[in-house]
Protein backbone atom coordinates (compact mmCIF):
# COMPACT_ATOMS: atom_id res chain seq x y z
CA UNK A 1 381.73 282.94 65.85
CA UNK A 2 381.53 281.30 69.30
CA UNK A 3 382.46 284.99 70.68
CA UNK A 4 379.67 286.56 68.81
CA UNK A 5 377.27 283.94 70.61
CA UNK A 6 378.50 284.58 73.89
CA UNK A 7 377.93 288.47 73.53
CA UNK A 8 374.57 287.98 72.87
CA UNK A 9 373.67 286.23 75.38
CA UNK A 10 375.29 288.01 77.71
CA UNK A 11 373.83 291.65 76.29
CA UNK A 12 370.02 289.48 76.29
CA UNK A 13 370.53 288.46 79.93
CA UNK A 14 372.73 291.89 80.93
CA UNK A 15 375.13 291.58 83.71
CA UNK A 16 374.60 289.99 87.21
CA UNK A 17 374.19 292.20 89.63
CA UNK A 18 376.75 291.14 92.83
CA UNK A 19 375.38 289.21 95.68
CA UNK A 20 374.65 290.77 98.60
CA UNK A 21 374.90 289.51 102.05
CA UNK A 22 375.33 290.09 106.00
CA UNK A 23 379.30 288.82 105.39
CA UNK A 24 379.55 291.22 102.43
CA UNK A 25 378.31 294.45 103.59
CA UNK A 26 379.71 294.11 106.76
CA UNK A 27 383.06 293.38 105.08
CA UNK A 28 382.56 296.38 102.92
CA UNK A 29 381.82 298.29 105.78
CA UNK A 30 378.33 298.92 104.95
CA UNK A 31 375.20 297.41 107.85
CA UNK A 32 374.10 293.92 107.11
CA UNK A 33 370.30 293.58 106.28
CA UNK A 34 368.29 293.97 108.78
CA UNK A 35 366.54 290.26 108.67
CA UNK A 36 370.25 289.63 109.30
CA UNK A 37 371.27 287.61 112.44
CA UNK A 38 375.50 287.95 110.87
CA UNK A 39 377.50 290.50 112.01
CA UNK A 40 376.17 294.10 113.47
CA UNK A 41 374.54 292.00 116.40
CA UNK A 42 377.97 291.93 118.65
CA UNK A 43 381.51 292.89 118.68
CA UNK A 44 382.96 291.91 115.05
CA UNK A 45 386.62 290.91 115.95
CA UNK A 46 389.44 290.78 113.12
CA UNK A 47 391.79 287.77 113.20
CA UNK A 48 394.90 288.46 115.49
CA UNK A 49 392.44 290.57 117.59
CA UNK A 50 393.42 290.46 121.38
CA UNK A 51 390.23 289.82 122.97
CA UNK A 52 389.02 288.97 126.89
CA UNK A 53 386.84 286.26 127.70
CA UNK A 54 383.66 287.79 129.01
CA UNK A 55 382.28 284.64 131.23
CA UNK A 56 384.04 281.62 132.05
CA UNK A 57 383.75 278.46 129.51
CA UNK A 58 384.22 275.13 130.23
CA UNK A 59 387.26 273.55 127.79
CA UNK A 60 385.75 270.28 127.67
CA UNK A 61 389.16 268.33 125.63
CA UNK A 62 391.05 269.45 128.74
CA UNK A 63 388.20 268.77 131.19
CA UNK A 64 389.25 272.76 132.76
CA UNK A 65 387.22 275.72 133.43
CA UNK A 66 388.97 278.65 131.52
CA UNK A 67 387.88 281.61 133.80
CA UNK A 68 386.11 284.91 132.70
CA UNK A 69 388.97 287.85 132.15
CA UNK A 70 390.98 285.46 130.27
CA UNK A 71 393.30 287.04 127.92
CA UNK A 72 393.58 285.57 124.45
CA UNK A 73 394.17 285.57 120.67
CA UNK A 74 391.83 285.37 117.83
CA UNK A 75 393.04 283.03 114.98
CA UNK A 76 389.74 281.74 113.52
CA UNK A 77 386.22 283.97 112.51
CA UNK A 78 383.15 281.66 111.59
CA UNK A 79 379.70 282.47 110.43
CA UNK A 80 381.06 286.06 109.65
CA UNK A 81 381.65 287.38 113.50
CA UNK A 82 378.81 285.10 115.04
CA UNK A 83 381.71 283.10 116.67
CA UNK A 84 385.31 283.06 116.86
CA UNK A 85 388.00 280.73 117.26
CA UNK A 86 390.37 281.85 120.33
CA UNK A 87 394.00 280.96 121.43
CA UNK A 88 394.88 281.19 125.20
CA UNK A 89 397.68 280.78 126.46
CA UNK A 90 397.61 281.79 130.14
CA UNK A 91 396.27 279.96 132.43
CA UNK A 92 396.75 276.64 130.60
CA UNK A 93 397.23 276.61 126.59
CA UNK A 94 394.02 275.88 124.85
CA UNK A 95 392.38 276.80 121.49
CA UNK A 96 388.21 277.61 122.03
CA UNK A 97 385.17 278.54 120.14
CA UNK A 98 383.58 281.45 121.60
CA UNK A 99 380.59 282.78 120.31
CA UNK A 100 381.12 286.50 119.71
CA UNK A 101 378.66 287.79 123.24
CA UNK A 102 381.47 285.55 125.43
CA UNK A 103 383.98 288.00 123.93
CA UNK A 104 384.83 291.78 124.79
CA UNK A 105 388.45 293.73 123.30
């Protein structure tokens, strides 16, 4: 009986359709909406991307300037390619969020 119930309902209210967002469709390979600051509006990077730093940033833990040209590796994505979290190794170790513009492949 408690089947039967749950059919009904679910036939009354019909299926829900899937979410859609910027993360989704870009995932899927499809464009993000276009109110959509996610990704589409730079470089989307996947993790274990080898990526160059595109302007110098300032590690502030190690008090050290990491310098533009930087070579590193991409271990972390946030906020769906609007920032990425980078390993360096070369010229001092150091792990750094760099929003996706500070990054080029």
């Amino acid at each position: 009986m408690a089947n039967r119930r749950h059919d009904k309902a679910a036939s009354r209210h019909g299926p829900l359709p899937p979410r859609r967002s910027a993360l989704n469709a870009a995932d899927k390979g499809g464009r993000p909406p276009a109110d959509s600051d996610g990704p589409g509006t730079a470089s989307h990077f996947e993790e274990l991307a080898d990526v160059t730093l595109a302007s110098s940033v300032h590690v502030a833990t190690l008090d050290r300037e990491l310098p533009a040209g930087s070579h590193g590796t991409v271990v972390g994505v946030w906020q769906g390619g609007r920032a990425y979290e980078v390993e360096f190794v070369e010229p001092f170790e150091c792990l750094v969020t760099v929003p996706a513009e500070g990054l080029r492949s």
